[in-house]
Protein backbone atom coordinates (compact mmCIF):
# COMPACT_ATOMS: atom_id res chain seq x y z
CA UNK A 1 0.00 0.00 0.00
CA UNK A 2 1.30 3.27 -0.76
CA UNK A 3 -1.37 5.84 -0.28
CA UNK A 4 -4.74 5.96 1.98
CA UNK A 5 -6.94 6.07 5.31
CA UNK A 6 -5.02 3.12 6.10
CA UNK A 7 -1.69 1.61 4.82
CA UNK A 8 -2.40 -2.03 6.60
CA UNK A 9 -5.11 -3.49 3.85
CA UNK A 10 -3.21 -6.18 1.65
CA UNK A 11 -3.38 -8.97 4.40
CA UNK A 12 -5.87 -8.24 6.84
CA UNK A 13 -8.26 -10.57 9.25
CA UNK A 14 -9.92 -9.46 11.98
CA UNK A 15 -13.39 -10.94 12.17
CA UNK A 16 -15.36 -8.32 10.92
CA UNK A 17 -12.96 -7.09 8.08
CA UNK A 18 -11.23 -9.65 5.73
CA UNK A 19 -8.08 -8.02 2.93
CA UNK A 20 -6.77 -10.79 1.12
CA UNK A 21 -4.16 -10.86 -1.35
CA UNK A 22 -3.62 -13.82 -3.26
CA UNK A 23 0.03 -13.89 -4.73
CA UNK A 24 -0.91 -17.35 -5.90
CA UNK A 25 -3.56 -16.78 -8.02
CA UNK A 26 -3.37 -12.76 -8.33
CA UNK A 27 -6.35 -11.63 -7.03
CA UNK A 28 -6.84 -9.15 -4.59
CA UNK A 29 -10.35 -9.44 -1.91
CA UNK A 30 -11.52 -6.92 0.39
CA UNK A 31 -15.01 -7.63 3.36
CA UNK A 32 -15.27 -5.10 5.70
CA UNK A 33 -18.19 -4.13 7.85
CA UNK A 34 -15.99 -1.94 9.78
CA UNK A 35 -17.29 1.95 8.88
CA UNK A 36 -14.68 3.17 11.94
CA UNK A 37 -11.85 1.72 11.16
CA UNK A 38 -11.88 1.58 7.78
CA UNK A 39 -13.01 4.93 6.23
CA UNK A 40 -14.11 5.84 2.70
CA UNK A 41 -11.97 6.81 0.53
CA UNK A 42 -9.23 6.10 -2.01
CA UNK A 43 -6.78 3.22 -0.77
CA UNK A 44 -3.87 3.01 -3.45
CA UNK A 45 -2.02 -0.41 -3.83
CA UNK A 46 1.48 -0.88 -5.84
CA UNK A 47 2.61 -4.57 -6.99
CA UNK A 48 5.72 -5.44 -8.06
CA UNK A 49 7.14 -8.20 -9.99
CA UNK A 50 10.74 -9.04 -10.32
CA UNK A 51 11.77 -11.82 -13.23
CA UNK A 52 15.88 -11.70 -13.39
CA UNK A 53 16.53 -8.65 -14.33
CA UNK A 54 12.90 -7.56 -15.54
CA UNK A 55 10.93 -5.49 -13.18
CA UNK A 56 7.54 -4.02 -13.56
CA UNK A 57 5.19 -2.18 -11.31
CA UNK A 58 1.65 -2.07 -11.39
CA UNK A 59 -0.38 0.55 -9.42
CA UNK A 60 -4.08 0.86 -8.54
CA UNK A 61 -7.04 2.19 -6.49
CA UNK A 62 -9.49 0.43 -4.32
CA UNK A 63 -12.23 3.37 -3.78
CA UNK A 64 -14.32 2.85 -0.70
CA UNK A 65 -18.17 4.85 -0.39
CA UNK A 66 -20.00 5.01 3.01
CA UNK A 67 -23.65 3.56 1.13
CA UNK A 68 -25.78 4.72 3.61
CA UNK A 69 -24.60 8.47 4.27
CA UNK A 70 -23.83 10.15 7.16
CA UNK A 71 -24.90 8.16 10.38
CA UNK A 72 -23.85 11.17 12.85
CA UNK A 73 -26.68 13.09 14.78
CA UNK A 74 -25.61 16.68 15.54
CA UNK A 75 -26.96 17.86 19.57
CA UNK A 76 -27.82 21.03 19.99
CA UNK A 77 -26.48 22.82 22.78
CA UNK A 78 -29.40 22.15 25.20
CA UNK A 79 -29.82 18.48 26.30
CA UNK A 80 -33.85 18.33 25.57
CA UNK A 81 -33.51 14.74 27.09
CA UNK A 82 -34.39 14.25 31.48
CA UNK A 83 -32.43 11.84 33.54
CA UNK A 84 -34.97 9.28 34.40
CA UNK A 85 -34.55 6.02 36.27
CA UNK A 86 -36.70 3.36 34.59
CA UNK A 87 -37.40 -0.13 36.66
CA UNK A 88 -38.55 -3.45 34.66
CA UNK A 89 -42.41 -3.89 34.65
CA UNK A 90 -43.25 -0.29 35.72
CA UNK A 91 -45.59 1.51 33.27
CA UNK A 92 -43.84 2.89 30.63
CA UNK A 93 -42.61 6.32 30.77
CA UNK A 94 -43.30 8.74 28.12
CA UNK A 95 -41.21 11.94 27.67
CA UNK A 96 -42.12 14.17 24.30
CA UNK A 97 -39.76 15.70 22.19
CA UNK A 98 -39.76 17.67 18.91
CA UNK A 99 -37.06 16.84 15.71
CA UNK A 100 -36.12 20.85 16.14
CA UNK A 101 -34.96 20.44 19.61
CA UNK A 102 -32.72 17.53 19.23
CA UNK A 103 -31.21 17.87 15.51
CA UNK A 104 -29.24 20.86 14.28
């Protein structure tokens, strides 16, 4: 890896993120579920292959997208939410709100 969010991907397993490359049978995958750790963006792999004297270099990109957006919620300066203590199997406590007072 030469370039990216992370420089780590081209042999990677760590239960919920698998980078495998296969020198065997050239092929490169990449499983991640991982949003944190592994941010979008443009991950930039070189391979080289030495024969003798003959060397060549490949280079390409791996582009990750976030597919679902944005998953941050913004809080406005006041807290619009009460400490409450809650115990199992007492009625259920309702406490109303409005989208204005909790998103910016």
């Amino acid at each position: 890896m030469i370039s990216g969010p992370r420089l780590d991907l081209c042999n990677f397993n760590n239960g919920s993120t698998i980078a495998i490359f296969n020198t065997a049978l050239g092929y490169y995958t990449f499983r991640s579920s991982d949003h944190i750790n592994f941010p979008p963006g443009d991950y930039v792999f070189e391979i080289k292959g030495l024969v003798g004297n003959l060397e060549a270099t490949e280079t390409w990109t791996m582009t990750l997208v976030e597919p679902c957006g944005s998953n941050f919620v913004f809080f406005m300066a006041q807290n619009p939410f009460a400490d409450v203590v809650y115990t199992l199997a007492d009625p259920m406590i309702e406490l109303p709100w409005e989208l204005g007072t909790i998103v910016e």
